[in-house]
C-alpha atoms as a PDB file:
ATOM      1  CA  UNK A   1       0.000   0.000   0.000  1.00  0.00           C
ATOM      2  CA  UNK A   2       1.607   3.460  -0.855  1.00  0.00           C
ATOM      3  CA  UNK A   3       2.486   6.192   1.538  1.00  0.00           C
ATOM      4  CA  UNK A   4      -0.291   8.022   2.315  1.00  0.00           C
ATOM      5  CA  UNK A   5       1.064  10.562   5.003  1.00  0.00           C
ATOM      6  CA  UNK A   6       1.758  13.477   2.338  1.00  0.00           C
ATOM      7  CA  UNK A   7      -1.751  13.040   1.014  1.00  0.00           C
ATOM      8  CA  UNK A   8      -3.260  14.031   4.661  1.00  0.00           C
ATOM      9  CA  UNK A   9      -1.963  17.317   5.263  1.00  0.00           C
ATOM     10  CA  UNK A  10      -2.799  20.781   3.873  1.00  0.00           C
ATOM     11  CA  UNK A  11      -0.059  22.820   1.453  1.00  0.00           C
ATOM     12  CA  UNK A  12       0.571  24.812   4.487  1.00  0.00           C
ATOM     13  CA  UNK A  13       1.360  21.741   6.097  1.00  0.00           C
ATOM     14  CA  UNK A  14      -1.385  21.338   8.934  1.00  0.00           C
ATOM     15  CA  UNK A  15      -3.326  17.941   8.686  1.00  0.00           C
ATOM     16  CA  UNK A  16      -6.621  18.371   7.036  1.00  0.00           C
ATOM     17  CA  UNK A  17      -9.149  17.237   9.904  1.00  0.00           C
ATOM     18  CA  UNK A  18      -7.419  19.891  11.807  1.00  0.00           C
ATOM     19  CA  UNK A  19      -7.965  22.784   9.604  1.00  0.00           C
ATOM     20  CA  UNK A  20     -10.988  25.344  11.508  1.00  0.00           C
ATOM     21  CA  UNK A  21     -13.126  25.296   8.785  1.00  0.00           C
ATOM     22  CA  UNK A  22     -13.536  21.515   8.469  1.00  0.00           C
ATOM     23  CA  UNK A  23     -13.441  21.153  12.496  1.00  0.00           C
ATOM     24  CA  UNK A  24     -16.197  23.746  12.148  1.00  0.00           C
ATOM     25  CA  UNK A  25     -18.764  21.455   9.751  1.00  0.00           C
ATOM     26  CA  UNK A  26     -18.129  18.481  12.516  1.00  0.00           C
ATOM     27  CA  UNK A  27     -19.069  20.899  15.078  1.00  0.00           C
ATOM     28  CA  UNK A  28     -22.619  21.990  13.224  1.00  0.00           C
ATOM     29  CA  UNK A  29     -23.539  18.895  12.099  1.00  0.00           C
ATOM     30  CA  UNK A  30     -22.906  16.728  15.079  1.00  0.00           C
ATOM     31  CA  UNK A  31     -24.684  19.865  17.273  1.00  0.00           C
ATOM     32  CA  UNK A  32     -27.638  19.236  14.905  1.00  0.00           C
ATOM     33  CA  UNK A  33     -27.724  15.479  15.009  1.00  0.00           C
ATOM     34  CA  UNK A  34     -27.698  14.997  18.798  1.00  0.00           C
ATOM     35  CA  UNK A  35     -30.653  17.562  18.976  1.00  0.00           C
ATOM     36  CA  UNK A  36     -32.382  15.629  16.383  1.00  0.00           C
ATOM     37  CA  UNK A  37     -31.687  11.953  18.342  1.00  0.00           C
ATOM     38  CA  UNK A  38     -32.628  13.703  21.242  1.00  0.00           C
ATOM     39  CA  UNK A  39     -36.103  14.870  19.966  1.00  0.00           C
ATOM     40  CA  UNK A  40     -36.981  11.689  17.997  1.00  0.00           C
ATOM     41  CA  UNK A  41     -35.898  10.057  21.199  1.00  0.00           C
ATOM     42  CA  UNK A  42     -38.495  11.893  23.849  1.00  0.00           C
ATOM     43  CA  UNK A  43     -40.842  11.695  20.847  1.00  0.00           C
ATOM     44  CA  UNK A  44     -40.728   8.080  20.576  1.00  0.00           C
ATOM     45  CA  UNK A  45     -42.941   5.568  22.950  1.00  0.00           C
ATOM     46  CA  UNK A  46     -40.844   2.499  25.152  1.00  0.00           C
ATOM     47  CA  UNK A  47     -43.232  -0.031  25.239  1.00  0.00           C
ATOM     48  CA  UNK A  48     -42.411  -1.988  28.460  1.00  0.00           C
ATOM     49  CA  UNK A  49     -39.209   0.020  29.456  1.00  0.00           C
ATOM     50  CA  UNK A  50     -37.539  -0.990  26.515  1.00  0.00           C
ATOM     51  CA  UNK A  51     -35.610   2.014  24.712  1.00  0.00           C
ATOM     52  CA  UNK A  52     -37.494   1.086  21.031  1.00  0.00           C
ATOM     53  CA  UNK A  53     -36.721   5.125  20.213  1.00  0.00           C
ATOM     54  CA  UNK A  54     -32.408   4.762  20.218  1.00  0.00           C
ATOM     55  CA  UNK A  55     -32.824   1.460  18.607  1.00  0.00           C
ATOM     56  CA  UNK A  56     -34.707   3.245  15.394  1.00  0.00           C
ATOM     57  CA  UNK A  57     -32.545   5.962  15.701  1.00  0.00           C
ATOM     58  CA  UNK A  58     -29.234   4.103  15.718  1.00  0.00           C
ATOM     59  CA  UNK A  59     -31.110   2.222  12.275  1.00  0.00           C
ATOM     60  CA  UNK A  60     -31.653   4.840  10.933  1.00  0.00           C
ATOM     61  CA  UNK A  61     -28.693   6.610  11.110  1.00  0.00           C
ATOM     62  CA  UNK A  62     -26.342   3.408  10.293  1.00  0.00           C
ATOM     63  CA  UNK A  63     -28.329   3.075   6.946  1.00  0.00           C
ATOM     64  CA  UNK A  64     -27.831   7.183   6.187  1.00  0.00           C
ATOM     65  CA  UNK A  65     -24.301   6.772   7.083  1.00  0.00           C
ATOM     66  CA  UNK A  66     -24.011   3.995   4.565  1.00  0.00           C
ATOM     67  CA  UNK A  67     -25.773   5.287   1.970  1.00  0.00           C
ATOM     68  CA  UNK A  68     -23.926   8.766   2.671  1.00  0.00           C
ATOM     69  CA  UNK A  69     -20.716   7.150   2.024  1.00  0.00           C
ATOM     70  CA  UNK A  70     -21.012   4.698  -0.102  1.00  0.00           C
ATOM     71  CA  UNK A  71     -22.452   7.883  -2.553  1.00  0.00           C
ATOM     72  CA  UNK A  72     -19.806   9.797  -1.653  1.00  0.00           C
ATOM     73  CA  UNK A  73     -17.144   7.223  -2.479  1.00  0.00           C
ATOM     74  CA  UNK A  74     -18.834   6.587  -5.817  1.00  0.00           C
ATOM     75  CA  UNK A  75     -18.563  10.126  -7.093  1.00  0.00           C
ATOM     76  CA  UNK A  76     -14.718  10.731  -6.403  1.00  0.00           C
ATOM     77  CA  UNK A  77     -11.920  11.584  -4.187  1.00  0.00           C
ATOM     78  CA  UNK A  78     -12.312  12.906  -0.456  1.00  0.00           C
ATOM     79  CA  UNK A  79     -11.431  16.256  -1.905  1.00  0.00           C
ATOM     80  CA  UNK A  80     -13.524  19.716  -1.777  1.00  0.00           C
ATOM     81  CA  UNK A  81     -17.364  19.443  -1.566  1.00  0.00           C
ATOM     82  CA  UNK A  82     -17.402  15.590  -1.060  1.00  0.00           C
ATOM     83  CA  UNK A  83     -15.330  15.931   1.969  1.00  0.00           C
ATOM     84  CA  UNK A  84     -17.027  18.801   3.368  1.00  0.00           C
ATOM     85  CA  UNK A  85     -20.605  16.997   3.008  1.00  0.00           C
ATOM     86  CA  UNK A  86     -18.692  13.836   4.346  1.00  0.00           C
ATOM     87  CA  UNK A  87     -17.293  15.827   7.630  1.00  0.00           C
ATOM     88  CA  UNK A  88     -20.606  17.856   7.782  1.00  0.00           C
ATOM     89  CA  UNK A  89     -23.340  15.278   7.315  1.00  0.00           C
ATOM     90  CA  UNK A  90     -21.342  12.069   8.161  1.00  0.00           C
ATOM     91  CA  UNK A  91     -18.836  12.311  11.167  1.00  0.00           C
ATOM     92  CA  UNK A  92     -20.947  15.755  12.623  1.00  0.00           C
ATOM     93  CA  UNK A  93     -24.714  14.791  12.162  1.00  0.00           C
ATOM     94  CA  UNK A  94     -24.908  11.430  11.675  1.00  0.00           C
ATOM     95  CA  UNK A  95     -22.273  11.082  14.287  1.00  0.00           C
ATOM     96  CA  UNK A  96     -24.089  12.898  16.651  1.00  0.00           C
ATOM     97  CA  UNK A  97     -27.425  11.239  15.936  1.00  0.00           C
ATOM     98  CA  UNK A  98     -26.467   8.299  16.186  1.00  0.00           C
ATOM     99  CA  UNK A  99     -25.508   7.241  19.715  1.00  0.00           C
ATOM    100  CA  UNK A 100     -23.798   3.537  20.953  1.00  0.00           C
ATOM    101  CA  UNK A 101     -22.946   4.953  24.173  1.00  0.00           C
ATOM    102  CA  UNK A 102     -26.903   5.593  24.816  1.00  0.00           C
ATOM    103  CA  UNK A 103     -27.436   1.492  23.314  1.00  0.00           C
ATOM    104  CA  UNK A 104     -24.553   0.481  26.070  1.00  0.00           C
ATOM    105  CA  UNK A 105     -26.080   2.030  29.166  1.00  0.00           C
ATOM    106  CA  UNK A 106     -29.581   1.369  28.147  1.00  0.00           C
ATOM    107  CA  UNK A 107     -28.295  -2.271  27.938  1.00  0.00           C
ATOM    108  CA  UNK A 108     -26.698  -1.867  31.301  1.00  0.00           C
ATOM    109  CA  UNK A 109     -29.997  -0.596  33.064  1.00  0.00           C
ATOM    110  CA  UNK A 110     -32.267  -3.630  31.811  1.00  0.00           C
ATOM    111  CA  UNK A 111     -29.551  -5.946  32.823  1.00  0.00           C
ATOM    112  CA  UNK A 112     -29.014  -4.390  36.098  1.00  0.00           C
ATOM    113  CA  UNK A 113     -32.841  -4.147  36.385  1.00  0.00           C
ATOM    114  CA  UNK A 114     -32.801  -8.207  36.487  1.00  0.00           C
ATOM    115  CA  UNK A 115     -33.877  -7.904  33.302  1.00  0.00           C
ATOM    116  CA  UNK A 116     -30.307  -9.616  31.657  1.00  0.00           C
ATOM    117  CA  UNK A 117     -32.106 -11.299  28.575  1.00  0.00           C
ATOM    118  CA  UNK A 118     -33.774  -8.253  27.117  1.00  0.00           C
ATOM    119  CA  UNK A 119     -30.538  -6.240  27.856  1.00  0.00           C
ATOM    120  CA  UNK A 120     -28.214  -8.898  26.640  1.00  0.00           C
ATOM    121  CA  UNK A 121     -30.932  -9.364  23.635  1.00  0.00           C
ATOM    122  CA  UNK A 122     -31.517  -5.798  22.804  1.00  0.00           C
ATOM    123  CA  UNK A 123     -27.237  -5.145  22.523  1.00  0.00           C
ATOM    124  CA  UNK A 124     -27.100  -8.069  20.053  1.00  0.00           C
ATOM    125  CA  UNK A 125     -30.240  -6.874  18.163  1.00  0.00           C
ATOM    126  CA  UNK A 126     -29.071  -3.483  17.556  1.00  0.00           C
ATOM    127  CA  UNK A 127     -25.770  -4.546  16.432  1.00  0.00           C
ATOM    128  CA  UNK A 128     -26.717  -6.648  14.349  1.00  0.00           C
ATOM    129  CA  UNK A 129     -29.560  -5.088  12.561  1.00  0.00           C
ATOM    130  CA  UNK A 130     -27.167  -1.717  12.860  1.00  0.00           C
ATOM    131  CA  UNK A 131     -24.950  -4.274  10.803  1.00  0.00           C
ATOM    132  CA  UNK A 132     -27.724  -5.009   8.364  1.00  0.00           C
ATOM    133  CA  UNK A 133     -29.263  -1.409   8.112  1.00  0.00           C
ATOM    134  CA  UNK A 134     -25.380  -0.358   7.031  1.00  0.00           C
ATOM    135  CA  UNK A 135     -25.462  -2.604   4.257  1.00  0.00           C
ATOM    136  CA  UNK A 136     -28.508  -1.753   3.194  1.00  0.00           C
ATOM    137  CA  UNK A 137     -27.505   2.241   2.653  1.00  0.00           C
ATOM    138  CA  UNK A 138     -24.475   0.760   1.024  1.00  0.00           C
ATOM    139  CA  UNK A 139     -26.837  -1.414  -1.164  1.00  0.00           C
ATOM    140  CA  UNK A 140     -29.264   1.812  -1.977  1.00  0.00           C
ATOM    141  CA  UNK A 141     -25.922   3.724  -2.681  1.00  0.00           C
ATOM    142  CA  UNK A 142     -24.660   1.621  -5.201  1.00  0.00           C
ATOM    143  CA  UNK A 143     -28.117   1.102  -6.940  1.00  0.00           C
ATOM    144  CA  UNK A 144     -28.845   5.306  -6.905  1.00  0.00           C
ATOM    145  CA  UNK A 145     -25.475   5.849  -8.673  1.00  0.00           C
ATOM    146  CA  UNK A 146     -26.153   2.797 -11.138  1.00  0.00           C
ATOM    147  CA  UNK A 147     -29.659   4.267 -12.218  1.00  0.00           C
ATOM    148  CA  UNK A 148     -28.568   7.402 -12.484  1.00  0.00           C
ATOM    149  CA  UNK A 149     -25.279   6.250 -14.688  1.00  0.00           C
ATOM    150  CA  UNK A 150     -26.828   3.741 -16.946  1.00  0.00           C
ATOM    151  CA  UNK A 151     -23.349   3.093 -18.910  1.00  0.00           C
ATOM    152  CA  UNK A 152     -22.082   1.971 -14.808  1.00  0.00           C
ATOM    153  CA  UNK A 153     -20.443  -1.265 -14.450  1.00  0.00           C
ATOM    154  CA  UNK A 154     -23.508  -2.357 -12.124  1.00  0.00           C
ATOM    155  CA  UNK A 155     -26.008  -2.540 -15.213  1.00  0.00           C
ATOM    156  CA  UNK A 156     -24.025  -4.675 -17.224  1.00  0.00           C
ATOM    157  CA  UNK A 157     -24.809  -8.129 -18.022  1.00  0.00           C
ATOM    158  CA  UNK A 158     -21.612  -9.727 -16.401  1.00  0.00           C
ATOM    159  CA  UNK A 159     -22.493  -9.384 -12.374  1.00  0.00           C
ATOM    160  CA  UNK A 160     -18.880 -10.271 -11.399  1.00  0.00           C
ATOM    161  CA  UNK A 161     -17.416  -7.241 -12.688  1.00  0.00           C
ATOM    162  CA  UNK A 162     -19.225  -4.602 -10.933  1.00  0.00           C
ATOM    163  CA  UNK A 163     -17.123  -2.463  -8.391  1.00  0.00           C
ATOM    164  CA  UNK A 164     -14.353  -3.965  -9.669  1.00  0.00           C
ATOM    165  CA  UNK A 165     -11.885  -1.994 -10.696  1.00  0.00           C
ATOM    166  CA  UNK A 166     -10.304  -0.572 -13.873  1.00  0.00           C
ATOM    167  CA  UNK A 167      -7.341  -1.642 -14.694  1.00  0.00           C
ATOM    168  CA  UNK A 168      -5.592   1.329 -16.302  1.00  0.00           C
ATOM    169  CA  UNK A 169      -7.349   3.798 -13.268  1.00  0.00           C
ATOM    170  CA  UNK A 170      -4.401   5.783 -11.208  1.00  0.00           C
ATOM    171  CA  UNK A 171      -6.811   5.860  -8.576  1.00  0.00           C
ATOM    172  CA  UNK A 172      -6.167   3.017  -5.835  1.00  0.00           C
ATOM    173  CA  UNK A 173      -9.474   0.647  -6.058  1.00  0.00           C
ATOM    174  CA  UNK A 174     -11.347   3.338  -8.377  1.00  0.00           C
ATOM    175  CA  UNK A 175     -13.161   2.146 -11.025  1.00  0.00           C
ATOM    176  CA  UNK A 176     -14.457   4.164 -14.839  1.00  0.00           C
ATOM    177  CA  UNK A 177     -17.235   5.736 -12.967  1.00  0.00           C
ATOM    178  CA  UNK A 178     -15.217   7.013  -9.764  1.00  0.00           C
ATOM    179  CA  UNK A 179     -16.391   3.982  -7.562  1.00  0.00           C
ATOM    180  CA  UNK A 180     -14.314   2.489  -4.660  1.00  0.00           C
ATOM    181  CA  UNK A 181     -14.020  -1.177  -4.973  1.00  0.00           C
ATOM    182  CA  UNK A 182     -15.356  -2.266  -1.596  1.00  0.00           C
ATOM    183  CA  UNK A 183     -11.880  -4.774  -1.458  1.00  0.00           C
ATOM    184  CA  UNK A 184      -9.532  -1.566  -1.417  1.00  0.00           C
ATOM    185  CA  UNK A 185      -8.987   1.269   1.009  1.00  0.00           C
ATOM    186  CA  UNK A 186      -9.721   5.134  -0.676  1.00  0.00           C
ATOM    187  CA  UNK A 187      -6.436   7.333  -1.305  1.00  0.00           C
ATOM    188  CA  UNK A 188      -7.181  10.274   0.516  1.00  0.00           C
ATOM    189  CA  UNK A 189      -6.413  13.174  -2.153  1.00  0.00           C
ATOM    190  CA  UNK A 190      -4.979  16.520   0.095  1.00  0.00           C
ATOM    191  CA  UNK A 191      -7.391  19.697  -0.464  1.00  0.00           C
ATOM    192  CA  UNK A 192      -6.359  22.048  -2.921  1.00  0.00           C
ATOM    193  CA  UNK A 193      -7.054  24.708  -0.772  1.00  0.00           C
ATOM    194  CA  UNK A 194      -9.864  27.787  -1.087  1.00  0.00           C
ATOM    195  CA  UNK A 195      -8.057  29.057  -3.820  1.00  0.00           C
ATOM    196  CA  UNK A 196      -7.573  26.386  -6.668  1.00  0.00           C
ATOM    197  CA  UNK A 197     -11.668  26.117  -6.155  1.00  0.00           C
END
């Protein structure tokens, strides 16, 4: 795998996720995501003391986080607008809706309530439909960028060749429409900077 250190810091040489601006879109976003958990959250019944309202919203926000990046990926490099809407949407709202430290403690109370089945039960049912609800934004992803590219790799007759990549790309794992192959690891491209945009 090639160096990638270079490719994570500004011209100026400050890493990227430390530049204000970008620190700033994590800050919004995840400020606006916990208020939204926490509304959907009061909003949201628990039928027999069971916390039904963080399990929906965890769902829910692993599928959007999917989705978000599996979108993202598909479109091109972590550079400029994509990253932005990444840092804004995906590690500041999303991660702030989204909450496993909520699902651990609410876990913790049922089992500590005598209740160790439905906590025990409830941990491994949110993980694993969290799991499930991932690959299902990953799934929806992949088919929004295929319908709205109908030359992609996904509509073509020969199934094992979608997401793979193209052999004469420069990009590691890209493929002819910008796609990650889900195999590689993304090159992280460094920001050109306000004014190259």
């Amino acid at each position: 795998m090639p160096d990638q250190g270079a490719a994570r810091t500004a011209p100026g040489g400050r890493a990227v996720h430390l530049r204000p601006a970008y620190l700033g879109l994590v800050f919004l976003g995840g400020m606006g995501g916990t208020l939204a958990r926490f509304g959907l959250a009061e909003a949201l019944p628990a039928p027999a003391g069971l916390p039904v309202g963080i399990l929906l919203v965890n769902l829910a926000g692993a599928f959007a986080m999917g989705l978000l990046l599996e979108a993202l990926a598909r479109r091109g490099p972590d550079v400029g607008s994509r990253r932005a809407l990444r840092l804004f949407a995906g590690t500041g709202f999303l991660g702030g809706f989204t909450t496993y430290s909520a699902l651990a403690a609410d876990s913790a109370l049922l089992v500590s309530d005598g209740r160790a089945i439905e906590g025990v039960g409830y941990l491994a049912l949110s993980v694993a439909l969290g799991l499930l609800a991932t690959a299902a934004g990953i799934a929806a992803g992949s088919g929004a960028r295929a319908a709205a590219d109908p030359s992609s790799d996904a509509g073509s007759s020969d199934a094992g060749s979608a997401g793979a990549p193209d052999a004469g790309s420069s990009e590691v794992g890209a493929t002819e429409t910008g796609a990650w192959d889900s195999g590689s690891v993304p090159r992280i491209e460094p920001d050109p900077g306000p004014e190259s945009r």
